[in-house]
Protein backbone atom coordinates (compact mmCIF):
# COMPACT_ATOMS: atom_id res chain seq x y z
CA UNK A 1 98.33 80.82 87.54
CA UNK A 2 95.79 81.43 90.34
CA UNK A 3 94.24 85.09 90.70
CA UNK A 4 93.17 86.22 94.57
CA UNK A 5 91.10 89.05 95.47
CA UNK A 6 92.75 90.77 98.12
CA UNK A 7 90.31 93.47 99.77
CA UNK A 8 89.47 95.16 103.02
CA UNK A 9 85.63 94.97 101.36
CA UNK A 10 83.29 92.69 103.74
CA UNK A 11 82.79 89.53 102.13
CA UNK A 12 79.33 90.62 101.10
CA UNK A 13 80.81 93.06 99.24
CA UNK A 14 83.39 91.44 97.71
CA UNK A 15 81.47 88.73 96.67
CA UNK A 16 79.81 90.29 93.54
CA UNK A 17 83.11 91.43 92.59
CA UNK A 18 84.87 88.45 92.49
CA UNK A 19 81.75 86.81 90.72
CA UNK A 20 82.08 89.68 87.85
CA UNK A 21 85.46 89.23 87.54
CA UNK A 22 85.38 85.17 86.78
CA UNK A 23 87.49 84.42 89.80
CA UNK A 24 86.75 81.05 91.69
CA UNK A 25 89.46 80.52 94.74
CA UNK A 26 89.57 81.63 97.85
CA UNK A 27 88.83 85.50 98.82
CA UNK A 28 90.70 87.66 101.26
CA UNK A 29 88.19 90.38 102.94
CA UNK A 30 88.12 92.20 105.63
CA UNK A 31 91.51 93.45 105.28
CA UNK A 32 93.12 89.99 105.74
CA UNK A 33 90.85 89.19 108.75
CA UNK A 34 89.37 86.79 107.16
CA UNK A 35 90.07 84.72 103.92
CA UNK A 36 86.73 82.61 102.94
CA UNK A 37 86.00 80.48 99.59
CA UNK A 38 82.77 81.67 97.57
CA UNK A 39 80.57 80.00 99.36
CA UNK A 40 81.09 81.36 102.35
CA UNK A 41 83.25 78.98 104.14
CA UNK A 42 85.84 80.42 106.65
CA UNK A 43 89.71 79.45 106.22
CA UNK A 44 91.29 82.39 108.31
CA UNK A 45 89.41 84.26 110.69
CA UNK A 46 91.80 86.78 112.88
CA UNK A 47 89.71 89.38 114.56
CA UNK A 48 89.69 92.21 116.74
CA UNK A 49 88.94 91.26 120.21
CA UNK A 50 85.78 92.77 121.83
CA UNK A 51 87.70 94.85 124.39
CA UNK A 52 90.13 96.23 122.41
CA UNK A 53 87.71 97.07 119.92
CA UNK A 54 85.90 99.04 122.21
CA UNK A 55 88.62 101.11 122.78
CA UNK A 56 89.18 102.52 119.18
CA UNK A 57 85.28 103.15 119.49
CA UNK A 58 85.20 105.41 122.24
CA UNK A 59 88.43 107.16 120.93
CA UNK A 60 86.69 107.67 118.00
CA UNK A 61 82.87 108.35 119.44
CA UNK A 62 84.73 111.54 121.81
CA UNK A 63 85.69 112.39 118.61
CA UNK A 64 82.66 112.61 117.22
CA UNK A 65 83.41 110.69 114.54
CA UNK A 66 81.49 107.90 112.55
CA UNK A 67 82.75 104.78 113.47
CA UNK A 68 81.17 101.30 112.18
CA UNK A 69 82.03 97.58 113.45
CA UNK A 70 80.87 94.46 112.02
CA UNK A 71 79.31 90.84 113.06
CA UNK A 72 78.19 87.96 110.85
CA UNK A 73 79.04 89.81 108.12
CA UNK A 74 76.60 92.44 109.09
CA UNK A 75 77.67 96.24 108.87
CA UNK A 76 77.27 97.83 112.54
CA UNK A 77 76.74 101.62 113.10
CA UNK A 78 75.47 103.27 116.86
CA UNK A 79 74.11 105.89 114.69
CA UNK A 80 72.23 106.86 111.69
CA UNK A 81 74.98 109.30 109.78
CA UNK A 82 75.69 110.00 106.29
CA UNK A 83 79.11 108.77 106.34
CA UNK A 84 77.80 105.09 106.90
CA UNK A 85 75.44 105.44 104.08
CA UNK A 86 78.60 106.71 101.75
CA UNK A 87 80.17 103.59 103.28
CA UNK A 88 77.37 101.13 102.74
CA UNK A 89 76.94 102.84 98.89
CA UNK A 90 80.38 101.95 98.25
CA UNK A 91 80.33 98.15 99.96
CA UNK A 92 77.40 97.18 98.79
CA UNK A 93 76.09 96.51 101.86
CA UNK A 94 72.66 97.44 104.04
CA UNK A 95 73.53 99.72 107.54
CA UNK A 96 72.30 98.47 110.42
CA UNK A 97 71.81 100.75 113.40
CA UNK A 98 72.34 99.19 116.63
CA UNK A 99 72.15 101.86 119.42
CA UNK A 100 75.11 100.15 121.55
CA UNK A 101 78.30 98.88 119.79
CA UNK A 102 79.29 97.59 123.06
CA UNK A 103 76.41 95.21 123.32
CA UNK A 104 76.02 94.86 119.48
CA UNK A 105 79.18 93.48 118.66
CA UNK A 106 79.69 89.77 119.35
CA UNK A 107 83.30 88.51 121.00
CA UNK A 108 85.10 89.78 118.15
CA UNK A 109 84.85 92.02 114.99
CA UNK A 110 86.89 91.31 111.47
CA UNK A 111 87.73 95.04 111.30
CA UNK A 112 86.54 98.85 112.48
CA UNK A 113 86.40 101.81 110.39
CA UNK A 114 86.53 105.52 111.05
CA UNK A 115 84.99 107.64 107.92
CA UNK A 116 85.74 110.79 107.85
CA UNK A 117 87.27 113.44 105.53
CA UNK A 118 90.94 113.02 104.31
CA UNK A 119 92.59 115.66 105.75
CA UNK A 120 91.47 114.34 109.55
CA UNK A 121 92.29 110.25 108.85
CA UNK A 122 95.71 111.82 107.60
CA UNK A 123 95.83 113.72 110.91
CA UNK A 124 94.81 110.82 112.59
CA UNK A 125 96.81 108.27 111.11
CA UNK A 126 99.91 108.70 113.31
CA UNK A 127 98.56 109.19 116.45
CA UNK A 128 96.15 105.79 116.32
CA UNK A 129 99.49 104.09 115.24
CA UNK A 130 100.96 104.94 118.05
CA UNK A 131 98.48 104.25 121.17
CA UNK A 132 97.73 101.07 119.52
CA UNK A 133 101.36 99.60 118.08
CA UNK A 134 101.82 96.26 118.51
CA UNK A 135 97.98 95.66 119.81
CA UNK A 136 96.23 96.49 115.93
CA UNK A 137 96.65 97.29 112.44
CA UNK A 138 95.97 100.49 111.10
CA UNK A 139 95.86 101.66 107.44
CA UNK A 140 94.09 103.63 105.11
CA UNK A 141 92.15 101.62 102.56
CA UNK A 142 90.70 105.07 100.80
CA UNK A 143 91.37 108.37 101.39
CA UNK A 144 88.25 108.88 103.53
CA UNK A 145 88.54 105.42 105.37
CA UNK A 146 90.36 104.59 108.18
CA UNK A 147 90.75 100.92 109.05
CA UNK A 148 91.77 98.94 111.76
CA UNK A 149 92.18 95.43 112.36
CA UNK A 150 93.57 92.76 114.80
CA UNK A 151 97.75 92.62 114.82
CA UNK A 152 97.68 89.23 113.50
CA UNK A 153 95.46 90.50 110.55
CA UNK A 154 96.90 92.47 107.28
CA UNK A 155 97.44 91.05 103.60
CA UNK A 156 100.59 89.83 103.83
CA UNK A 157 99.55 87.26 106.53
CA UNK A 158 96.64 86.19 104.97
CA UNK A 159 98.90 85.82 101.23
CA UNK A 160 101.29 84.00 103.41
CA UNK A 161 98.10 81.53 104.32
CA UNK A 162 97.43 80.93 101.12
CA UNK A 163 100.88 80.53 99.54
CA UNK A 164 101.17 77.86 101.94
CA UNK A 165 97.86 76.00 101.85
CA UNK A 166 98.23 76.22 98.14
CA UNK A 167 101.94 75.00 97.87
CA UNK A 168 103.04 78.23 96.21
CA UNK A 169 106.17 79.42 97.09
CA UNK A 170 106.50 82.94 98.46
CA UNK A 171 109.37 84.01 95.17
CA UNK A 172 106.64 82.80 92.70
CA UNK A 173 103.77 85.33 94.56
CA UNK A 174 102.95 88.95 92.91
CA UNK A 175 101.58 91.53 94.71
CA UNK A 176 99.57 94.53 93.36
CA UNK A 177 98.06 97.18 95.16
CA UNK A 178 97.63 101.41 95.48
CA UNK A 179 96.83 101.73 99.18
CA UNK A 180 98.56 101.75 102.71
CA UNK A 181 96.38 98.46 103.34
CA UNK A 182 98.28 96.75 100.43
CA UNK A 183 101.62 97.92 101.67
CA UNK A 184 102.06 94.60 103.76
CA UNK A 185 101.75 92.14 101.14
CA UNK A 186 102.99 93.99 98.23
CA UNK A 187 106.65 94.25 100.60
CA UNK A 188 105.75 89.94 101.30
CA UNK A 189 104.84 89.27 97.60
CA UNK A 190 108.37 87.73 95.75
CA UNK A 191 107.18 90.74 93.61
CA UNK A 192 105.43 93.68 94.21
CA UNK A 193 104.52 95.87 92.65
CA UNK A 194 102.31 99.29 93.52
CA UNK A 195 100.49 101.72 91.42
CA UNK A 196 101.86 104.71 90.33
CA UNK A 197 100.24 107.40 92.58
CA UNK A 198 100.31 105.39 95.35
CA UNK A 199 101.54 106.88 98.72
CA UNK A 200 104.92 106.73 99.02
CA UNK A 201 104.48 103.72 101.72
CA UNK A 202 103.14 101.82 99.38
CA UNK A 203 105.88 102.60 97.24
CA UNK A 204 108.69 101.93 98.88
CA UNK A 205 107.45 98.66 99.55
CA UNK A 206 107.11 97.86 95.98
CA UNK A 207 110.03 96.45 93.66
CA UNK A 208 108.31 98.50 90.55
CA UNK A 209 105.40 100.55 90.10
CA UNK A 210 103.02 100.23 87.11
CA UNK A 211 100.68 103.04 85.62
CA UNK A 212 97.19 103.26 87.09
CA UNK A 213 93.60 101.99 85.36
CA UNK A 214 93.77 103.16 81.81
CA UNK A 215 97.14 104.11 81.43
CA UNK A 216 98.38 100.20 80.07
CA UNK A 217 99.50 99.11 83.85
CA UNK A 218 97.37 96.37 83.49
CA UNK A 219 98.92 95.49 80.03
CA UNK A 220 102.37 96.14 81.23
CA UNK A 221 101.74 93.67 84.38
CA UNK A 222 100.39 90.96 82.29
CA UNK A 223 103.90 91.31 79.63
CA UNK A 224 105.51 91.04 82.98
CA UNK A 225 104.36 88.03 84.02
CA UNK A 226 104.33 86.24 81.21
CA UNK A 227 107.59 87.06 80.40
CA UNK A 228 108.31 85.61 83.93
């Protein structure tokens, strides 16, 4: 049985993770941007193309809200504001302050995020899925963190990837996951499952639920499978 981080972290971020938790295969970042092996090597890169991107920025910069963008693995903000640094805490990752997005970026950018308080990224939420549908991706990954990436980009396409380069069938995958950004795989998975608490998107998607950390899910989801 082979165990895959799945995360919108950066790879830099995700990387000490995956070390702590003893896995050696490939990692999916960025949302499902990008899936890379420990090392660093690339075996998926989808992202969001420099134009487009721009447009979520300016929606967001008139705004006035903090949006951040990303290139070699490098965390992008235009300014210095304490929702990057409550961003970068969390990642794991420095903050580097460009100025310009426009002429920061490079030709593309694995994902964008808007921080910003709950209540607004749940205000939010429908309207960016609906001037960009069909062009991007948008899900919250945490309550304060919106997160957008290209159309060809989520966690069920880069599962899929996998699946296939690894010669697993898509009935013998299992999905796990608690946020809108896991919806997509956890509905691919041949079973998946979502935590209980989840939104009710996530949910739906799932064929059970499980209880959350400390509350025996994980005990209950290891019976499962080896009962499988």
């Amino acid at each position: 049985m082979e165990v895959i981080a799945c995360t919108g972290r950066p790879f830099p971020g995700a990387l000490p993770w995956v070390h702590r938790l003893g896995l050696e295969g490939p990692i999916v970042c960025y949302q499902g941007a990008q899936v890379r092996l420990p090392s660093g090597e690339m075996l998926l890169d989808h992202g969001i193309a420099h134009g487009l991107a721009m447009e979520v920025i300016r929606y967001a910069q008139e705004l006035d809200l903090h949006i951040q963008a990303y290139r070699d693995d490098q965390l992008l903000v235009a300014r210095d504001r304490p929702e990057a640094h409550e961003y970068a805490g969390h990642a794991g990752m420095e903050i580097h302050v460009v100025g310009d997005l426009d002429a920061a970026m490079g030709p593309t950018t694995p994902k964008l995020v808007i921080v910003a308080q709950s209540a607004t990224l749940e205000e939010l939420l429908p309207d960016v899925r609906r001037r960009w549908a069909g062009r991007l991706n948008a899900a919250t990954s945490m309550p304060t963190y919106l997160e957008f990436t290209s159309v060809e980009s989520d966690k069920a396409t880069a599962l899929a990837f996998l699946c296939s380069r690894m010669g697993v069938a898509q009935a013998e995958s299992v999905a796990v996951g608690d946020g809108r950004n896991d919806a997509s795989m956890i509905a691919w998975a041949g079973l998946g499952i979502a935590i209980e608490g989840s939104p009710s998107e996530v949910q739906a998607a799932a064929d059970r639920t499980i209880p959350g950390p400390g509350k025996g899910g994980i005990k209950q989801l290891a019976d499962l499978l080896v009962r499988s």
